[in-house]
Protein backbone atom coordinates (compact mmCIF):
# COMPACT_ATOMS: atom_id res chain seq x y z
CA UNK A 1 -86.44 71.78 -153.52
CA UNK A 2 -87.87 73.32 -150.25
CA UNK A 3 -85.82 72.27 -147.08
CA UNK A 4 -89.12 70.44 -146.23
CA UNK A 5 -88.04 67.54 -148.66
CA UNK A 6 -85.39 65.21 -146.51
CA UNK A 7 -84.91 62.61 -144.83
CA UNK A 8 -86.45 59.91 -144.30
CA UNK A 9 -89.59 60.83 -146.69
CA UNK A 10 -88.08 61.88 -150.06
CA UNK A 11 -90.63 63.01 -152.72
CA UNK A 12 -90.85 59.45 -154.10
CA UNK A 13 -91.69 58.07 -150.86
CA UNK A 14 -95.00 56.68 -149.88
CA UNK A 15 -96.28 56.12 -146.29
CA UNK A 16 -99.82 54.00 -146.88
CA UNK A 17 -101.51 53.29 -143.17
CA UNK A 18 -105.50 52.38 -142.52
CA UNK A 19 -106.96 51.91 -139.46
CA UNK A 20 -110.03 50.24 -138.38
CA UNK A 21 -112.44 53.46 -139.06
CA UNK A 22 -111.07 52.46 -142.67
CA UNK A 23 -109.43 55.51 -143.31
CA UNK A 24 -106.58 55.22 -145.60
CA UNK A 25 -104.08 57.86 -145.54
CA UNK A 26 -101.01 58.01 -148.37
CA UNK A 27 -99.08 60.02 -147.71
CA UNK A 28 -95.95 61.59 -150.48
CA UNK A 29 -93.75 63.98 -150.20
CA UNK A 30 -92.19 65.08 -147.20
CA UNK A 31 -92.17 65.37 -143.19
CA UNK A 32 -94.39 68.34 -143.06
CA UNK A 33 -97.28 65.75 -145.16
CA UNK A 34 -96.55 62.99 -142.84
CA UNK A 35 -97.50 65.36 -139.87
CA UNK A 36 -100.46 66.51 -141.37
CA UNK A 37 -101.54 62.98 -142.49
CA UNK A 38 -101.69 62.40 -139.08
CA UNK A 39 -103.66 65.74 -138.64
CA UNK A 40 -106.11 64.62 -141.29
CA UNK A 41 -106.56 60.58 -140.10
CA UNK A 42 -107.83 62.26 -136.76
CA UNK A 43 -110.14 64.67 -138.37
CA UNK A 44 -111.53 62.03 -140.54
CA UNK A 45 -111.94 59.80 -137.86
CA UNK A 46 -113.93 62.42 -135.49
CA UNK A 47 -116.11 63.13 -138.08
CA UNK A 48 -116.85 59.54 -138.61
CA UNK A 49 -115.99 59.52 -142.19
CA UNK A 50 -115.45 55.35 -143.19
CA UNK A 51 -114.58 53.63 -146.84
CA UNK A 52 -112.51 56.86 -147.18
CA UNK A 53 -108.83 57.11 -148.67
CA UNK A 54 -106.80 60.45 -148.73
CA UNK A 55 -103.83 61.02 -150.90
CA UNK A 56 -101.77 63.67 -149.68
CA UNK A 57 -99.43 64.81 -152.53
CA UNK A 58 -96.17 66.25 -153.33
CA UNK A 59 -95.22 68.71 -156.52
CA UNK A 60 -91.63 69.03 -155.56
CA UNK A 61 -90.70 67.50 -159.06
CA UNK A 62 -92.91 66.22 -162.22
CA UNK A 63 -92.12 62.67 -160.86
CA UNK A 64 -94.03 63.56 -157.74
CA UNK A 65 -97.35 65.01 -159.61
CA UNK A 66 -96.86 61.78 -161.50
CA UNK A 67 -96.48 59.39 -158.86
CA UNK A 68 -99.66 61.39 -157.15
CA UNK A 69 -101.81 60.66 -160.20
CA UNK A 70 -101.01 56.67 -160.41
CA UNK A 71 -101.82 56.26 -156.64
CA UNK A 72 -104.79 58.09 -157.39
CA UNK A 73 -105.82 55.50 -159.77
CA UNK A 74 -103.88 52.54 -158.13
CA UNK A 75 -106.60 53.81 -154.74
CA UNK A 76 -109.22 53.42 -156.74
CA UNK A 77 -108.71 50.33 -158.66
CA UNK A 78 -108.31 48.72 -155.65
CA UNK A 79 -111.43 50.32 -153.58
CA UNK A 80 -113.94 51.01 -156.05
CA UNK A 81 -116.42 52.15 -153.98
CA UNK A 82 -114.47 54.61 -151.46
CA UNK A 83 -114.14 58.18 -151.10
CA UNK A 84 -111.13 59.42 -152.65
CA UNK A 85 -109.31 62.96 -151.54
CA UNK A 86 -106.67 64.38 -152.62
CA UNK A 87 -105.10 67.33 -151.04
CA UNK A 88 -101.17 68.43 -150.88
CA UNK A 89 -99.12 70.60 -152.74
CA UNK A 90 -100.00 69.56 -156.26
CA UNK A 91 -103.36 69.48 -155.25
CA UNK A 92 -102.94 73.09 -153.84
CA UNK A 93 -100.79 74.21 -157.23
CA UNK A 94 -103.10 72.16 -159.77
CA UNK A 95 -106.54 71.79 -158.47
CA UNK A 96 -107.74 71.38 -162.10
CA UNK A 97 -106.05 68.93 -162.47
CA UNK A 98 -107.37 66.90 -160.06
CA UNK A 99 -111.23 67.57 -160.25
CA UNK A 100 -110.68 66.25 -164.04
CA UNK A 101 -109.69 62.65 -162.75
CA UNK A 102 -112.69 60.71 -162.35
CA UNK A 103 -111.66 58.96 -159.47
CA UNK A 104 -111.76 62.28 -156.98
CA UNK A 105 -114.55 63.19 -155.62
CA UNK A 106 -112.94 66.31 -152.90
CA UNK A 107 -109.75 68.24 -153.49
CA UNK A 108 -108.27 69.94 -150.44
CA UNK A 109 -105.82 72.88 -150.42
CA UNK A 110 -103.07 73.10 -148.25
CA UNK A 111 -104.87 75.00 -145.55
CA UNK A 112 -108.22 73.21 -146.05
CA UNK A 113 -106.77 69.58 -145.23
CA UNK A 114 -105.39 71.58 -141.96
CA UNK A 115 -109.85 72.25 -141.24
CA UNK A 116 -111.77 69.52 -138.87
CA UNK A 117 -115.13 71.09 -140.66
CA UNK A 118 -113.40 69.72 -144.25
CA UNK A 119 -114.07 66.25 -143.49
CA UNK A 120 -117.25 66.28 -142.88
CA UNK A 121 -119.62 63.86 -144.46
CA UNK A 122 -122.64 65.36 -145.80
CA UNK A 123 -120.53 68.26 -146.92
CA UNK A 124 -118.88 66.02 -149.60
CA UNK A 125 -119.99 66.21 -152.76
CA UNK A 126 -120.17 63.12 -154.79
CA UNK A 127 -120.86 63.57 -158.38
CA UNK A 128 -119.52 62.87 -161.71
CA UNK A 129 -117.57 66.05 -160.70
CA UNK A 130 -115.07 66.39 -157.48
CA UNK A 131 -115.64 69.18 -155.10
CA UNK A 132 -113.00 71.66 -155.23
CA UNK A 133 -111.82 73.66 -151.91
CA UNK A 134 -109.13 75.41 -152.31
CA UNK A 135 -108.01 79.04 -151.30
CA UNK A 136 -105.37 81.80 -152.34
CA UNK A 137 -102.32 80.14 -149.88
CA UNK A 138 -100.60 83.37 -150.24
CA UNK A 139 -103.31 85.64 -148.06
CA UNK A 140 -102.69 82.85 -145.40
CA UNK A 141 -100.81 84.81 -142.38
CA UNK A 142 -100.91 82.19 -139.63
CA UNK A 143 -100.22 78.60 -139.20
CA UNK A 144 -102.94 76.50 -137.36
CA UNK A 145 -101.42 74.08 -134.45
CA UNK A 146 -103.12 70.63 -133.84
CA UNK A 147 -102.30 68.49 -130.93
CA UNK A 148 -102.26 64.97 -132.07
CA UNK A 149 -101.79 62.01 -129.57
CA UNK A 150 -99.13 60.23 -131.38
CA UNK A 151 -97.91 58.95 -134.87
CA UNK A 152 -99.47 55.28 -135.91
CA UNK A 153 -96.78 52.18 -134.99
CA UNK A 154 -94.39 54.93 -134.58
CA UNK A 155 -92.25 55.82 -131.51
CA UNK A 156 -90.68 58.87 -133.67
CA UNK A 157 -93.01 61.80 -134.24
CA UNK A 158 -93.13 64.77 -136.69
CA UNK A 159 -93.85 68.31 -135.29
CA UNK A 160 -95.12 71.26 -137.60
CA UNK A 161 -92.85 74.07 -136.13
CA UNK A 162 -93.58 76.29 -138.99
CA UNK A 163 -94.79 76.32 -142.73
CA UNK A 164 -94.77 78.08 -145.86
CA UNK A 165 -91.57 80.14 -147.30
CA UNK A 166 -90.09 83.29 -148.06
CA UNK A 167 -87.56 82.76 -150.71
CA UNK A 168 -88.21 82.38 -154.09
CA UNK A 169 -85.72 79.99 -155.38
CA UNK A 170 -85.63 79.94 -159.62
CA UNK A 171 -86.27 76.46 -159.92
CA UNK A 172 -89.21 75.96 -156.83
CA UNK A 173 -92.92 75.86 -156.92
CA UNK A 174 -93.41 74.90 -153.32
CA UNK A 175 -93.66 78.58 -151.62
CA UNK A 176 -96.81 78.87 -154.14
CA UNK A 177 -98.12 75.54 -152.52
CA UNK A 178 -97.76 76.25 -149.00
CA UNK A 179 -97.46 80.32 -149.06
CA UNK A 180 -95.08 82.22 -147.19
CA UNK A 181 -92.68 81.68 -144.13
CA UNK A 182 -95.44 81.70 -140.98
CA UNK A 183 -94.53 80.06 -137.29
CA UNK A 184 -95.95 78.06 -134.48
CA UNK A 185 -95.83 79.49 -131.31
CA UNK A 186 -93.59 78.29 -129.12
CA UNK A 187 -96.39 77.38 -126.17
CA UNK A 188 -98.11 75.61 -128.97
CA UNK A 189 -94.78 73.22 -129.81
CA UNK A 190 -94.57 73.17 -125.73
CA UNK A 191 -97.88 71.45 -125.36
CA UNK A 192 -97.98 69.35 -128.46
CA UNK A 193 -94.03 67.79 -127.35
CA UNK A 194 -95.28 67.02 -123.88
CA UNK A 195 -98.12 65.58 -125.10
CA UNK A 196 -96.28 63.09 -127.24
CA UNK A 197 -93.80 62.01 -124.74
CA UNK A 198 -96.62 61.69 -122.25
CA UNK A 199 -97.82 59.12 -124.79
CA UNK A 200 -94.37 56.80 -124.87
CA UNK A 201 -92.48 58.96 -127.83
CA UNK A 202 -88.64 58.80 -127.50
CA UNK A 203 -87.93 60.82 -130.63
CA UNK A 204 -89.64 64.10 -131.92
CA UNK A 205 -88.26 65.56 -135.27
CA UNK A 206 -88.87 69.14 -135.98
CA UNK A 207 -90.32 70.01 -139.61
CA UNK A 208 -91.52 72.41 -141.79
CA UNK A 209 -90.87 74.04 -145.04
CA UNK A 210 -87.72 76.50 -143.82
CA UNK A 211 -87.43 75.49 -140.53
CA UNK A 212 -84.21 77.55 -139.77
CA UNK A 213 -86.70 80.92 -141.24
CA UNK A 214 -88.90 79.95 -137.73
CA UNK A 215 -90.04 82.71 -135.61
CA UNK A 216 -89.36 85.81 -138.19
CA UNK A 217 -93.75 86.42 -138.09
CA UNK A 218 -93.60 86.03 -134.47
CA UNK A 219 -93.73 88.50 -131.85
CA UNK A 220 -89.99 89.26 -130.39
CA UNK A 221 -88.74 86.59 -133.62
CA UNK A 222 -87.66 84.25 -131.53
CA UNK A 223 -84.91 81.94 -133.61
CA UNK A 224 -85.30 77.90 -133.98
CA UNK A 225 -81.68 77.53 -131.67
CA UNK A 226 -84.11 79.68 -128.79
CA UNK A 227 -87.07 77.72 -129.80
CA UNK A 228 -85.32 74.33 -128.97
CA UNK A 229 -83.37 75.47 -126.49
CA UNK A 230 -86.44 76.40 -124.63
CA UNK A 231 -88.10 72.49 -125.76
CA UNK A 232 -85.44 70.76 -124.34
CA UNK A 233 -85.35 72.31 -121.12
CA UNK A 234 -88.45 72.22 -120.39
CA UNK A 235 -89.35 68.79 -121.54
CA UNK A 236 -86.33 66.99 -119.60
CA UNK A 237 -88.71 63.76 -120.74
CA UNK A 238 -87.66 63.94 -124.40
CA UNK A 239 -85.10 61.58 -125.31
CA UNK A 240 -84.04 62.51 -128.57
CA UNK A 241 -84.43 65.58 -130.77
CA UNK A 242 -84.06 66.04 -134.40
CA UNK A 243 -84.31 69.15 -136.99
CA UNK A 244 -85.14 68.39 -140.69
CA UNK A 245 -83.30 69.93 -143.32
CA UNK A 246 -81.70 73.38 -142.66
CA UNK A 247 -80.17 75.99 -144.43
CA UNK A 248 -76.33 76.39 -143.66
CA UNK A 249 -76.20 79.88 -143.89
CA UNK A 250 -79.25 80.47 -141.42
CA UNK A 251 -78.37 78.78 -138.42
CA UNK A 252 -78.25 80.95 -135.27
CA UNK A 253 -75.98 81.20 -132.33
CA UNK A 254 -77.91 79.38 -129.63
CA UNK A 255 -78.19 76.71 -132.03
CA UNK A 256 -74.77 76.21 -132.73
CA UNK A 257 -74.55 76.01 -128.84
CA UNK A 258 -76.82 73.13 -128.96
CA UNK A 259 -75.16 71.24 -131.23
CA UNK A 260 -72.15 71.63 -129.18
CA UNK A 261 -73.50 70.94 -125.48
CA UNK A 262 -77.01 69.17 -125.88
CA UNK A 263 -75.94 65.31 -126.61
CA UNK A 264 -80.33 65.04 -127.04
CA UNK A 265 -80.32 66.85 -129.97
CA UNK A 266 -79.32 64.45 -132.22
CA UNK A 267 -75.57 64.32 -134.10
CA UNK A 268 -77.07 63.99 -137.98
CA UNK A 269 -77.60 68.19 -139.73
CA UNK A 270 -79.70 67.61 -143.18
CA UNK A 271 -78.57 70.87 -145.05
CA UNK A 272 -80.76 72.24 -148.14
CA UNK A 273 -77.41 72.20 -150.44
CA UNK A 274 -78.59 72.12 -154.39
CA UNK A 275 -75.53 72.71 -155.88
CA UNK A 276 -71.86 72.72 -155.09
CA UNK A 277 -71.16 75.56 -157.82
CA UNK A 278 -71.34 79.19 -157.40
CA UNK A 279 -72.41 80.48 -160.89
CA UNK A 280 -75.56 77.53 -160.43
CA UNK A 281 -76.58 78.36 -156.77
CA UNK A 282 -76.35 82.21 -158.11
CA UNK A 283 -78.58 81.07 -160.94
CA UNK A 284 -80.66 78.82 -158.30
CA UNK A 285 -80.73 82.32 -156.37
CA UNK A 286 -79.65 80.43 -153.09
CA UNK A 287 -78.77 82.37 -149.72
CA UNK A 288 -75.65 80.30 -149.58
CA UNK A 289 -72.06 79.86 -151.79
CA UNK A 290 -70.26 76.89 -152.14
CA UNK A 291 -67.43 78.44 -149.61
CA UNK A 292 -70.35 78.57 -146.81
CA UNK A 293 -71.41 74.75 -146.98
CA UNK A 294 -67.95 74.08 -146.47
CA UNK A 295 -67.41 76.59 -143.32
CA UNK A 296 -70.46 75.15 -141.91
CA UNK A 297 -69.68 71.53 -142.26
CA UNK A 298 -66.63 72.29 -140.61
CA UNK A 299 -67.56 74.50 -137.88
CA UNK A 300 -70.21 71.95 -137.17
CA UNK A 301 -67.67 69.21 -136.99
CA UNK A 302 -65.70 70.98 -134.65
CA UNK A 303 -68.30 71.28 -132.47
CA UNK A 304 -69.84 68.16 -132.49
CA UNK A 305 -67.07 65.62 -133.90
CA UNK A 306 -69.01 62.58 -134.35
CA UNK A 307 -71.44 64.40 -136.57
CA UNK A 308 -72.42 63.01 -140.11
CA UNK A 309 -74.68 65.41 -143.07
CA UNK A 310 -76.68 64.65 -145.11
CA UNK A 311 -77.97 66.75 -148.45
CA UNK A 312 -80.43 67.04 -151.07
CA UNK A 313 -78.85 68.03 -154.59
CA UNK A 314 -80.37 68.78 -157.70
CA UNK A 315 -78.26 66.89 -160.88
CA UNK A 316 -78.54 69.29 -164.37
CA UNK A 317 -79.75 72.44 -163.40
CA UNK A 318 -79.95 74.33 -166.68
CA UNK A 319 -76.60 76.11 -167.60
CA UNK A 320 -74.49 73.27 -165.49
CA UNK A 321 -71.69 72.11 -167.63
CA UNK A 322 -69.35 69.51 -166.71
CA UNK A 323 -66.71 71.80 -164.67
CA UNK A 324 -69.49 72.94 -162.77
CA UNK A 325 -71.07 69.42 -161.97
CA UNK A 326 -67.95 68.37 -160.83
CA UNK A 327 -67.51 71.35 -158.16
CA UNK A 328 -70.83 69.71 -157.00
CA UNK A 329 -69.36 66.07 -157.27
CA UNK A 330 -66.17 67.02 -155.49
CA UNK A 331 -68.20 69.07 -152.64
CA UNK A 332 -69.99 65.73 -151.90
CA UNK A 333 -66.58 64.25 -151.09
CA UNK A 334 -64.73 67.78 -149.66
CA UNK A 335 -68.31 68.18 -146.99
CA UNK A 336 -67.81 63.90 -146.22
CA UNK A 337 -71.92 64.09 -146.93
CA UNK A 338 -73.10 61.07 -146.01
CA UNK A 339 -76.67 60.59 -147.13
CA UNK A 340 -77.51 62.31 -149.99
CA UNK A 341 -81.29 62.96 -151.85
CA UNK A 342 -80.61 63.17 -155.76
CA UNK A 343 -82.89 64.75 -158.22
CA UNK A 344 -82.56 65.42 -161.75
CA UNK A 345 -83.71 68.53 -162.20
CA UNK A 346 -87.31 68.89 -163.00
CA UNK A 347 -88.33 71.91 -165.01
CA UNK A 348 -91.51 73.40 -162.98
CA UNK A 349 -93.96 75.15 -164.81
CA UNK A 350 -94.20 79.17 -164.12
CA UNK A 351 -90.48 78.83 -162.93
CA UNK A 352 -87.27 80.81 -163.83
CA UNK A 353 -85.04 77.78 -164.30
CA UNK A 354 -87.70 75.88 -166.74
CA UNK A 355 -87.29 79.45 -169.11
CA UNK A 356 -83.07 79.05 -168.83
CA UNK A 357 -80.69 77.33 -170.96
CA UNK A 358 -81.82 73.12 -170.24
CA UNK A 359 -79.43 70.53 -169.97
CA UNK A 360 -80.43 67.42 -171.51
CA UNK A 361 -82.68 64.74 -169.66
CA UNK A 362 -80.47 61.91 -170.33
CA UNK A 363 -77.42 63.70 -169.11
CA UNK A 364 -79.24 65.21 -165.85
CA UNK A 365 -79.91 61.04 -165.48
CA UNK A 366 -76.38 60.41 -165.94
CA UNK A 367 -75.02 63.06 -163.40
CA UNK A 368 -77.63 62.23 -160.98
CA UNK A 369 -76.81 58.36 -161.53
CA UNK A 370 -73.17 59.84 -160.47
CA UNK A 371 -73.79 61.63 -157.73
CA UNK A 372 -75.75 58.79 -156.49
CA UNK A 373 -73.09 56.46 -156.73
CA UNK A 374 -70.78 59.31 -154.83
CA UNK A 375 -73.72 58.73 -152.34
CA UNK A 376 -73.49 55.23 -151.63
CA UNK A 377 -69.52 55.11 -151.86
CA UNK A 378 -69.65 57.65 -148.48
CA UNK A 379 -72.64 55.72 -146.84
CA UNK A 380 -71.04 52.65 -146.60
CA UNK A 381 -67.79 53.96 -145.99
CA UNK A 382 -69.67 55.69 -142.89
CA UNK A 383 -71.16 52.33 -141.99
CA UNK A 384 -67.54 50.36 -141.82
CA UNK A 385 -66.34 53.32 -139.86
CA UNK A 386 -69.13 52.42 -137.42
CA UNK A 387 -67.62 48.42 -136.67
CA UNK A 388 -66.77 48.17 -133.22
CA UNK A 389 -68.12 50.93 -131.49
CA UNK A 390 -71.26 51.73 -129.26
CA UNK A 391 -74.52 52.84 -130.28
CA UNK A 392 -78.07 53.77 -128.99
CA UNK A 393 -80.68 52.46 -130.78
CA UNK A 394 -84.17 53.54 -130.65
CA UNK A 395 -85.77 49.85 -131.23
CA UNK A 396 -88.77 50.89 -133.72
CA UNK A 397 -90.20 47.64 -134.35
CA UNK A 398 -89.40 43.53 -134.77
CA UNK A 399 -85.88 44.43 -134.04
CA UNK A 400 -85.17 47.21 -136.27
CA UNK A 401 -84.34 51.13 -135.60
CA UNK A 402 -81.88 53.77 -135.85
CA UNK A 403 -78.72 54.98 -134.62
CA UNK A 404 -78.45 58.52 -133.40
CA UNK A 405 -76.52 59.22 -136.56
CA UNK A 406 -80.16 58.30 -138.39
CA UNK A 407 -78.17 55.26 -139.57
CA UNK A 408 -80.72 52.02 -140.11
CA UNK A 409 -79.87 49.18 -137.60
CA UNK A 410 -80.91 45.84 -137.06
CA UNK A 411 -80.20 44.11 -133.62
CA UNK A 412 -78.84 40.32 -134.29
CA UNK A 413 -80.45 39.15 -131.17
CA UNK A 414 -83.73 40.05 -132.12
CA UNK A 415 -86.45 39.45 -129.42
CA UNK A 416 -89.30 40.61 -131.39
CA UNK A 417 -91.47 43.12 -129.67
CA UNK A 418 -90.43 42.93 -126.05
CA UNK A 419 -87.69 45.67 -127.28
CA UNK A 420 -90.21 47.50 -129.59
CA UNK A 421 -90.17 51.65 -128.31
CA UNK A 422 -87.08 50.93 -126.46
CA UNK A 423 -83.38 52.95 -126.21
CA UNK A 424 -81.36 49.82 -126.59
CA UNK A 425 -77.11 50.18 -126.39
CA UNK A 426 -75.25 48.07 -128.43
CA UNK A 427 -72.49 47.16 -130.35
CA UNK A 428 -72.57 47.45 -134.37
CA UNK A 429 -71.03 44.24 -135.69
CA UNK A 430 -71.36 45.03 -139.37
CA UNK A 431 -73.18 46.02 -142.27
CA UNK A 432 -75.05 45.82 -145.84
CA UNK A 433 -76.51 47.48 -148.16
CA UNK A 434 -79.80 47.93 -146.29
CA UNK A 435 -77.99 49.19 -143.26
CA UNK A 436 -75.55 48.72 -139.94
CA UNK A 437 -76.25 45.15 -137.47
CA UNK A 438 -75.37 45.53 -134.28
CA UNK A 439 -75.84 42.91 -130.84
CA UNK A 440 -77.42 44.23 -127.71
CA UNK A 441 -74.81 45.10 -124.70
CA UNK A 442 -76.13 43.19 -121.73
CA UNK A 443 -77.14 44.34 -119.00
C-alpha cells in the first residue's frame, strides 16, 4: 500500500464528475488520481474532446483492478456511443489487459495521461482494437507540474508535490506503476498554491506517492517540513494545510516544528502503518518497527495535543498468525488511531509476499472485519469526546464539511448555500454514524 492511498479516497472509492463539454472523469484510487483527474478534465476540455469518459484506475489491491474493469463496462453500458479511456496504475501495470476489453478504445500510462498532446482527437484511434500508449515508467526522471484553476464543487484542493517511489515494499506493485521517488519544485507548488487560493480555496492537501521521500532528486534536497514551511509563509492567504499519508519514521525536523507552532497546518497525521508486528513489517520490508509508530504518535501528541491519526493496515499478510495480528490489533488501541483504512491483504502478481507462506482469505476477512470494528469503536469514541467544544468548519456544500481534525460535520442550522466555501465556528452538539453535528456560534 503506497502512502498515496489515504484518506478521504481509499482504493474502493469513486469520484464520478461531468461537465458540460461532456467529459466524464472517474476517478479510483487515491489523492494523487484525483489531482490528475483534474489535470486530465482540463486537457480534454482544451482539446475539445466531447461524448468522452476517462477512467482513471487504481491497482493497489485485486479489488481495485476489479472495481476498474466493472466501471469500465458499467461506462459503457450506460454511454454506448462515447469514448472510453482508461489510464492509472492498472492501466500503467496491465495495459493488455485493457486493450482486450472491447469497450476501450485509448489506454494511457501514468505519464501519458500527465500529456495535453494525449487527448487529442484525431490522434485517437477507434477500432475494434484500443490504442495503447504507454511507456517504461521507470526511465521517467522528472515529474511534470500543471497549474490547474481549481477542483470541480470543491473548496479543498489536491496538490501533486511529488510522485513515484523508492522503496520496494514485498507486498506493493505501485512503484512499478508510477516509477521511482521524483519531486516538484518548490516554485512550481509556489505558483500552483497561489493560484488556487486566488481562486476562493480554503484548504490545499499535499499528495503524492511518498510524500515525506520529497525533495531527495532535487537540487540542495530540500525536505517536505522546508517545503511547507516555505508554502505557508509565503502564501499567508492559505487557510488550511494538509499532508496525506506519511511515513513515521521519515518526518524531518522543520516539520515536527510545524506541527508544533503552525495552527494552519492542520491537527490530523495519516501514517503509512501496515502492520503493528515486527517479524511482519520485517517481512513487509518497512523502514519502520512497531516501537517507532508508537514514539511518533507520542512525540506528535506532545507537540500538538489535540491531534488525532489515522492509518492504513493491511489484515493477513502471509506468515501473520494470531499473536502477531493481535500486536497489530492492540497497536490500533496503544497509537488511539482514529480512522483507520483496512485491507485484506491482496496477493499482487510479481510480488514477494504473493510467493510467502498465505494466510487464508476467509481469515484475512475475519481479521480485517476486526480491525474494522477496532476502527469504528475509536471513531466514535473520538466523536463523543468532541460534545461540547468549538470547532472550525470548512462549510463544503448544503451544510456539510469538516472539522480540522478531518472529522465529517453537519451544521443543524443549515442555510443551504449562503455558507457554502465558508470557515464557519461552531459548537458540535452530537453525533452518528455518518459523522459529528454541530450549530453555528453567532456572530
Amino acid at each position: 500500500m503506497s502512502n498515496a492511498t489515504n484518506s478521504p479516497n481509499t482504493p474502493s472509492s469513486k469520484n464520478r464528475s461531468v461537465n458540460k463539454s461532456s467529459i466524464e472523469v472517474v476517478t479510483l484510487g487515491c489523492r494523487l488520481n484525483t489531482y490528475e483527474s483534474e489535470v486530465m478534465r482540463d486537457h480534454a476540455q482544451s482539446n475539445g474532446l466531447e461524448n468522452t469518459i476517462i477512467i482513471n484506475t487504481c491497482a493497489v489491491t485485486n479489488e481495485a483492478e476489479r472495481s476498474s474493469r466493472q466501471s469500465i463496462r458499467k461506462a459503457k453500458k450506460a454511454n454506448p456511443t462515447a469514448k472510453i479511456i482508461v489510464t492509472g496504475c492498472s492501466a500503467q501495470i496491465n495495459p493488455g489487459m485493457y486493450k482486450e476489453m472491447p469497450e476501450v478504445d485509448l489506454v494511457l500510462g501514468n505519464q501519458e495521461k500527465m500529456l495535453r498532446e494525449s487527448f487529442v482527437f484525431d490522434k485517437m484511434s477507434m477500432h475494434k482494437e484500443a490504442t495503447v500508449r504507454v511507456n517504461n515508467i521507470m526511465e521517467i526522471e522528472e515529474t511534470a507540474h500543471h497549474l490547474i484553476s481549481g477542483f470541480e464543487n470543491q473548496v479543498r484542493a489536491f496538490i501533486q508535490i511529488q510522485n513515484g517511489c523508492d522503496h520496494r515494499c514485498t507486498f506493493c506493485t505501485i512503484p512499478y506503476g508510477r516509477g521511482n521517488n521524483r519531486s516538484v519544485p518548490m516554485g512550481e507548488i509556489l505558483l500552483q498554491v497561489k493560484k488556487l487560493v486566488a481562486n476562493g480555496c480554503k484548504e490545499v492537501v499535499f499528495t503524492g506517492v511518498d510524500i515525506t521521500g520529497y525533495g531527495s532528486n532535487l537540487p540542495g534536497n530540500p525536505s517536505l517540513g522546508q517545503m511547507t514551511k516555505r508554502i505557508l509563509a509565503q502564501v499567508p492567504e492559505l487557510k488550511r494545510l494538509r499532508l496525506s499519508s506519511v511515513d513515521p519514521v521519515e518526518i524531518d525536523n522543520d516539520l515536527f516544528l510545524l506541527i508544533q507552532n503552525e495552527p494552519r497546518l492542520m491537527p490530523h497525521m495519516h501514517i503509512s502503518l501496515q502492520a503493528g508486528d515486527d517479524m511482519i513489517l520485517k517481512r513487509m520490508k518497512r523502514r519502520h518497527l512497531r516501537q517507532d509508530a508508537l514514539d511518533f504518535c507520542a512525540k506528535v501528541r506532545d507537540l500538538r495535543p489535540d491531534v488525532v491519526f489515522g492509518a492504513d493496515i493491511i489484515a493477513g499478510f502471509p506468515t501473520e498468525t494470531d499473536e502477531m495480528f493481535e500486536n497489530t490489533l492492540n497497536l490500533v488501541r496503544d497509537c488511539n488511531l482514529t480512522y483507520l483504512h483496512i485491507f485484506p491483504y491482496s496477493a499482487r502478481k510479481g510480488t514477494p509476499a504473493a510467493r510467502m507462506p498465505q494466510v487464508p482469505m476467509p481469515l484475512r476477512k475475519e481479521r480485517a472485519a476486526k480491525l474494522r470494528q477496532v476502527g469504528k469503536d475509536q471513531t466514535h469514541a473520538f466523536f463523543a469526546s468532541r460534545v461540547g467544544t468549538k470547532a472550525s468548519i470548512l462549510v463544503e456544500v448544503q451544510g456539510k464539511g469538516h472539522t480540522e481534525h478531518f472529522a465529517p460535520v453537519t451544521l443543524e442550522d443549515n442555510r443551504g448555500e449562503s455558507l457554502n466555501a465558508k470557515l464557519v465556528e461552531a459548537v458540535i452538539t452530537g453525533y452518528n454514524e455518518t459523522g459529528l453535528t454541530a450549530k453555528l456560534i453567532k456572530s
